[in-house]
Protein backbone atom coordinates (compact mmCIF):
# COMPACT_ATOMS: atom_id res chain seq x y z
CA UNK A 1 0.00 0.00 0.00
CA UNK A 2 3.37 2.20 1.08
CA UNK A 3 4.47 1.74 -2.12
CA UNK A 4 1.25 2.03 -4.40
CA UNK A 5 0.42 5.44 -2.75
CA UNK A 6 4.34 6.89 -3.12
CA UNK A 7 4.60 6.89 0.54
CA UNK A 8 6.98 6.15 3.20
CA UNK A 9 6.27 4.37 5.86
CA UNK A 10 6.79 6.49 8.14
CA UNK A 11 3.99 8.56 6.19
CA UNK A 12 1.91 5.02 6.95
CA UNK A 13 2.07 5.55 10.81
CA UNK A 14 1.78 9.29 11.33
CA UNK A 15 -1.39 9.94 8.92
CA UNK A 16 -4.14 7.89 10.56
CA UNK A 17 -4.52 5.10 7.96
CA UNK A 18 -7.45 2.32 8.40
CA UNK A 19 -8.49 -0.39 6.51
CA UNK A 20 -12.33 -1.08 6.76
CA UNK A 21 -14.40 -4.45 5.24
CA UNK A 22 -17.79 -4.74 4.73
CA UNK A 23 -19.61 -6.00 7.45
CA UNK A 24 -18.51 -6.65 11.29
CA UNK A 25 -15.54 -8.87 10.83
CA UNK A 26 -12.20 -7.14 9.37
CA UNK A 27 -10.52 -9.35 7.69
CA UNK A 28 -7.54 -7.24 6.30
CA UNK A 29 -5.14 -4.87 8.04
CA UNK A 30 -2.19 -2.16 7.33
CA UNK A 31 1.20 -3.85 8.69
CA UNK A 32 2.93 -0.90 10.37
CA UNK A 33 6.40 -1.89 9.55
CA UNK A 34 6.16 -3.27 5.97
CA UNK A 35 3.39 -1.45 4.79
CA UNK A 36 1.89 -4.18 3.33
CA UNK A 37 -2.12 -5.24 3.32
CA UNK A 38 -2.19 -8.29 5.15
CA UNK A 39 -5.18 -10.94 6.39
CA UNK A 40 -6.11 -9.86 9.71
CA UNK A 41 -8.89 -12.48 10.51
CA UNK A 42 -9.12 -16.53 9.38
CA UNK A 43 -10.99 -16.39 5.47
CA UNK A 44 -13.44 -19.09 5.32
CA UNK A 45 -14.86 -18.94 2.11
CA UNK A 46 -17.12 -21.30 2.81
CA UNK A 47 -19.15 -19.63 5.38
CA UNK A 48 -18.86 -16.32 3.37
CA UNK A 49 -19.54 -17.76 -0.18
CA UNK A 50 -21.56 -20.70 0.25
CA UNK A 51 -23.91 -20.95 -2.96
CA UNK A 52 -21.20 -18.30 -4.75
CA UNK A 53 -19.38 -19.63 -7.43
CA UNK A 54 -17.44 -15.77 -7.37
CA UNK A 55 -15.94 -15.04 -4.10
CA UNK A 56 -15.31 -11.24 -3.24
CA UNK A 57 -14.29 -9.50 -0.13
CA UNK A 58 -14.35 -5.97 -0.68
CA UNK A 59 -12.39 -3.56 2.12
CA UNK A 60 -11.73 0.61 1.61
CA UNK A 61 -8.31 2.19 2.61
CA UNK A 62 -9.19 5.81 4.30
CA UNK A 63 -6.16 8.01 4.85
CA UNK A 64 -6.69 11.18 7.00
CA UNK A 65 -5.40 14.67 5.47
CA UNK A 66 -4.84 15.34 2.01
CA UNK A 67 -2.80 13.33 -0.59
């Protein structure tokens, strides 16, 4: 995400970045020190997909301040 957006990483830390899914669970997260999106919460696609041959898991990044 660091990388995608141009930033640093300390940029990553200091502006308030969360990562936000659909729903109650939130199953992706911002890793502080790499900067990478990582899984935050077990995936079973089963319970989420059950009768969906197309599995999606959509999640928003929202940065505080301008870009």
């Amino acid at each position: 995400v660091a990388k995608d957006l141009g930033l640093q990483l300390p940029e990553i830390r200091d502006r308030g970045f969360r990562v936000v899914s659909e729903g109650r669970t939130q199953y992706f997260a911002l890793h502080g020190k790499t900067g990478h999106l990582v899984t935050a919460e077990r995936i079973d696609r089963e319970q989420l997909c059950e009768s969906v041959q197309q599995c999606v898991l959509r999640c928003e990044l929202i940065v505080e301040g301008k870009m």
